[in-house]
Protein backbone atom coordinates (compact mmCIF):
# COMPACT_ATOMS: atom_id res chain seq x y z
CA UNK A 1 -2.24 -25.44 -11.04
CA UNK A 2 -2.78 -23.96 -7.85
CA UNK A 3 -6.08 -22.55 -6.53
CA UNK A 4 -5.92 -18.67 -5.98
CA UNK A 5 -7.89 -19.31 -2.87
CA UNK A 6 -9.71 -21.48 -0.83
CA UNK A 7 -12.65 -19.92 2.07
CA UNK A 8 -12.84 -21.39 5.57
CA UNK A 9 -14.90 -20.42 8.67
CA UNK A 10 -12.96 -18.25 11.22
CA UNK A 11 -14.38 -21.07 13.79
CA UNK A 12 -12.61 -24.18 11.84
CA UNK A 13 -9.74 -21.94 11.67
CA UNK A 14 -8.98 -21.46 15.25
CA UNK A 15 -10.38 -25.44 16.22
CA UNK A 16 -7.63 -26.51 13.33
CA UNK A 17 -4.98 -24.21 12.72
CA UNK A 18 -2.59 -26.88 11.56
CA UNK A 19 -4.99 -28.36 9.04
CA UNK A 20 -5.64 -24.48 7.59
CA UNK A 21 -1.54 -24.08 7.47
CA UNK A 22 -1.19 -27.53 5.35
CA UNK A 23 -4.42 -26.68 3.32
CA UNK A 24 -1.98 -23.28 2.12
CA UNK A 25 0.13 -26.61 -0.11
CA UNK A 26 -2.59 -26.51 -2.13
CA UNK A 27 -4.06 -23.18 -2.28
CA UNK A 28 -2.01 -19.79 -2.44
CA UNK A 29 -4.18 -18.36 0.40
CA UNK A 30 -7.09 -19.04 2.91
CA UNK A 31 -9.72 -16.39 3.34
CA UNK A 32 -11.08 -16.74 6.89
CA UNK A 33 -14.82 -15.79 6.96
CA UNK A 34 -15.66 -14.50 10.21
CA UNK A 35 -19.37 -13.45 10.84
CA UNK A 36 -19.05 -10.30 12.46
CA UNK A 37 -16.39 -8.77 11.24
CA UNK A 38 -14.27 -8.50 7.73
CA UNK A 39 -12.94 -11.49 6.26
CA UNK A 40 -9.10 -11.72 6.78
CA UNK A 41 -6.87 -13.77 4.55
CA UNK A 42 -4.15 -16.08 5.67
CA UNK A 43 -1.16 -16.74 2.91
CA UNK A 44 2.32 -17.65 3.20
CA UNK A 45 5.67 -15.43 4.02
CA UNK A 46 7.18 -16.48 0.94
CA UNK A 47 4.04 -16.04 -0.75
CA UNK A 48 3.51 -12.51 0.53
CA UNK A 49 6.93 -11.96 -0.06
CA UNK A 50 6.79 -13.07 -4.18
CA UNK A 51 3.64 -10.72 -4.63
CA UNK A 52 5.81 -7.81 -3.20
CA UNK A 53 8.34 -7.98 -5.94
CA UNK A 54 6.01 -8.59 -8.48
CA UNK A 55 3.89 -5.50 -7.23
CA UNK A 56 7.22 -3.63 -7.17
CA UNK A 57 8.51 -4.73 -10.41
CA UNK A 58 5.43 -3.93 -12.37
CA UNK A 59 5.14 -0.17 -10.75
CA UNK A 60 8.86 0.17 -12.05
CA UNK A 61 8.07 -1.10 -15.47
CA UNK A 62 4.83 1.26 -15.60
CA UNK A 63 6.88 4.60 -14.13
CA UNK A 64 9.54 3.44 -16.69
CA UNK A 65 6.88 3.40 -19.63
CA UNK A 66 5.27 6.89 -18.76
CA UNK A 67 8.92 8.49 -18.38
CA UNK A 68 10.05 6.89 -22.08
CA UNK A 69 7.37 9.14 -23.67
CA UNK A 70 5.10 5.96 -24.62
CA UNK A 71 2.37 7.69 -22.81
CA UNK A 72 0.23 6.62 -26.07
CA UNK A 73 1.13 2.60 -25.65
CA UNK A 74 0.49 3.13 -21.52
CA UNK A 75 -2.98 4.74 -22.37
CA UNK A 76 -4.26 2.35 -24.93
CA UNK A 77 -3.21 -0.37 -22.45
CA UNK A 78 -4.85 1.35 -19.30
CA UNK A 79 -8.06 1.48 -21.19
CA UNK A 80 -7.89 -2.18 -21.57
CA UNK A 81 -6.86 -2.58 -18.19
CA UNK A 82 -9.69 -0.26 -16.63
CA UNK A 83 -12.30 0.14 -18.98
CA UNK A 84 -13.82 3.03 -16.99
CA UNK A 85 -11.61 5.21 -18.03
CA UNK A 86 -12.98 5.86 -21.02
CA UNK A 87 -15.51 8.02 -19.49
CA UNK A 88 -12.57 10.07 -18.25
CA UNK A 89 -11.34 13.45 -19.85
CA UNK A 90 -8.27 13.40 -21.50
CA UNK A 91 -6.40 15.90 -18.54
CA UNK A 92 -7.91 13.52 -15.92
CA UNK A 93 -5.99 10.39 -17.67
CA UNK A 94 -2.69 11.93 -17.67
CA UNK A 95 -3.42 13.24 -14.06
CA UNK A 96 -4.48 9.12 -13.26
CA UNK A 97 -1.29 8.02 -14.45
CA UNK A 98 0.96 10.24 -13.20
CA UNK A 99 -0.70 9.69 -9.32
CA UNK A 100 -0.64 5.98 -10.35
CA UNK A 101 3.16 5.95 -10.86
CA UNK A 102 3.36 7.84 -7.47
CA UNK A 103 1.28 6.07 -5.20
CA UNK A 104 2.54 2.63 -7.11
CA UNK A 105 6.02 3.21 -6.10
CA UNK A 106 5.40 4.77 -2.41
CA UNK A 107 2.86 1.81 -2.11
CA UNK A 108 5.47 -1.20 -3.23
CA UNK A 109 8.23 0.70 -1.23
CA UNK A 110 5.72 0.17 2.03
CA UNK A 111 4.89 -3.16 0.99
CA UNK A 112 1.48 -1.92 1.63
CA UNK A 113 -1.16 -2.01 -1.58
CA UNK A 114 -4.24 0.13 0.19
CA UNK A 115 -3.26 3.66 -1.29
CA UNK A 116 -3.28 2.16 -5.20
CA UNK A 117 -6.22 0.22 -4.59
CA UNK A 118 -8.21 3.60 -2.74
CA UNK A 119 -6.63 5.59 -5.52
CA UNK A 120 -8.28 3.23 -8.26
CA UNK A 121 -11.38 3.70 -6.23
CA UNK A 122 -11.72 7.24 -5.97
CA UNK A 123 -11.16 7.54 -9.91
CA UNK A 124 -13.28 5.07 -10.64
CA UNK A 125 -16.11 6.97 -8.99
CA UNK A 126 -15.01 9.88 -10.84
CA UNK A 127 -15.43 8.28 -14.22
CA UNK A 128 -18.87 6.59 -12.70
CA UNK A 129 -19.89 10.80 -12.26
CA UNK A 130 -18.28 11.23 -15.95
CA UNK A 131 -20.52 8.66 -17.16
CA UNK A 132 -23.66 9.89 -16.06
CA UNK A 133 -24.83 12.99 -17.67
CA UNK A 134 -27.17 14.19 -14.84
CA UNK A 135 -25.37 14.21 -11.76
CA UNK A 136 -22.41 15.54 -13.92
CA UNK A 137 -24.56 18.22 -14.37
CA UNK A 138 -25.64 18.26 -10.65
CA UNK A 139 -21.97 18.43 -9.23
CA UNK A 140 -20.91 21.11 -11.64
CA UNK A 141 -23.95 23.22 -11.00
CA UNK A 142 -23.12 26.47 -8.82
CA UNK A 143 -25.43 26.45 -5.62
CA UNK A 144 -28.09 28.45 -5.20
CA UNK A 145 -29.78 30.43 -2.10
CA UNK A 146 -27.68 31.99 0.65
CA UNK A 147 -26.50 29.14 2.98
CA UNK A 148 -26.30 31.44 5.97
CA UNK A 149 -23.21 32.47 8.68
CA UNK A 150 -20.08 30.06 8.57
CA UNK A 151 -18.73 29.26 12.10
CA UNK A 152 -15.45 30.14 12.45
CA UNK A 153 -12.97 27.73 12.55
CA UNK A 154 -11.79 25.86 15.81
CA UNK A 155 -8.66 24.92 17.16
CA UNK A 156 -7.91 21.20 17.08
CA UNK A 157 -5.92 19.69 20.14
């Protein structure tokens, strides 16, 4: 079985490139550790290339599932998938899936993951304010006091 992935100093990285490359025989990816900035991760073409289809297969299969009408099956297996969305309301779930299917398929088609994963994100902090009675409260509460003269809008370049 093959390691997901293996870590490895930025530093012994770029003193041994060629031992990092052979080390990626072994392991499906390196993640470079770099001190002063994000990690990066270093994986091969074909590699990259596999996850792609995958990635694009399984948006297919899920878009396919929603438009079959086996919303039911889909939502019993998204709860089990992300367990946070049981805090959601039943109109958020369907909106989830539905922005899911759409950002999954632009996403695959851009062989580019960052809008699902920021998507997940954002309604997983939703459910986190679902889940939490008082600042539920504190969001939906209308403001109070008079918050005094708006500036008026200006012209971007």
């Amino acid at each position: 079985m093959v390691a997901a992935h293996e870590e490895v100093p930025f530093s012994e990285f770029l003193h041994r490139p060629g031992a990092a490359a052979e080390r990626l025989n072994v392991v499906r990816a390196l993640r470079l550790r770099r001190r002063d900035a994000e990690d990066l991760a270093l994986i091969r073409a074909d590699q990259l290339e596999s996850d792609a289809v995958v990635v694009d297969f399984t948006s297919r299969l899920l878009a396919g599932l929603i438009r079959s009408g086996s919303l039911d099956a889909v939502r019993r297996v998204l709860v089990e998938a992300l367990p946070w969305v049981t805090f959601l309301p039943e109109p958020d779930v369907d909106q989830l899936l539905s922005e899911l299917v759409t950002v999954t398929q632009g996403a695959a088609s851009l062989d580019n993951l960052t809008p699902v994963a920021v998507l997940l994100t954002q309604w997983r902090r939703t459910a986190e304010v679902y889940s939490d009675p008082v600042l539920l409260e504190i969001l939906h509460r209308e403001p109070e006091g008079d918050f005094g003269p708006v500036q008026p809008p200006t012209e971007q370049q």
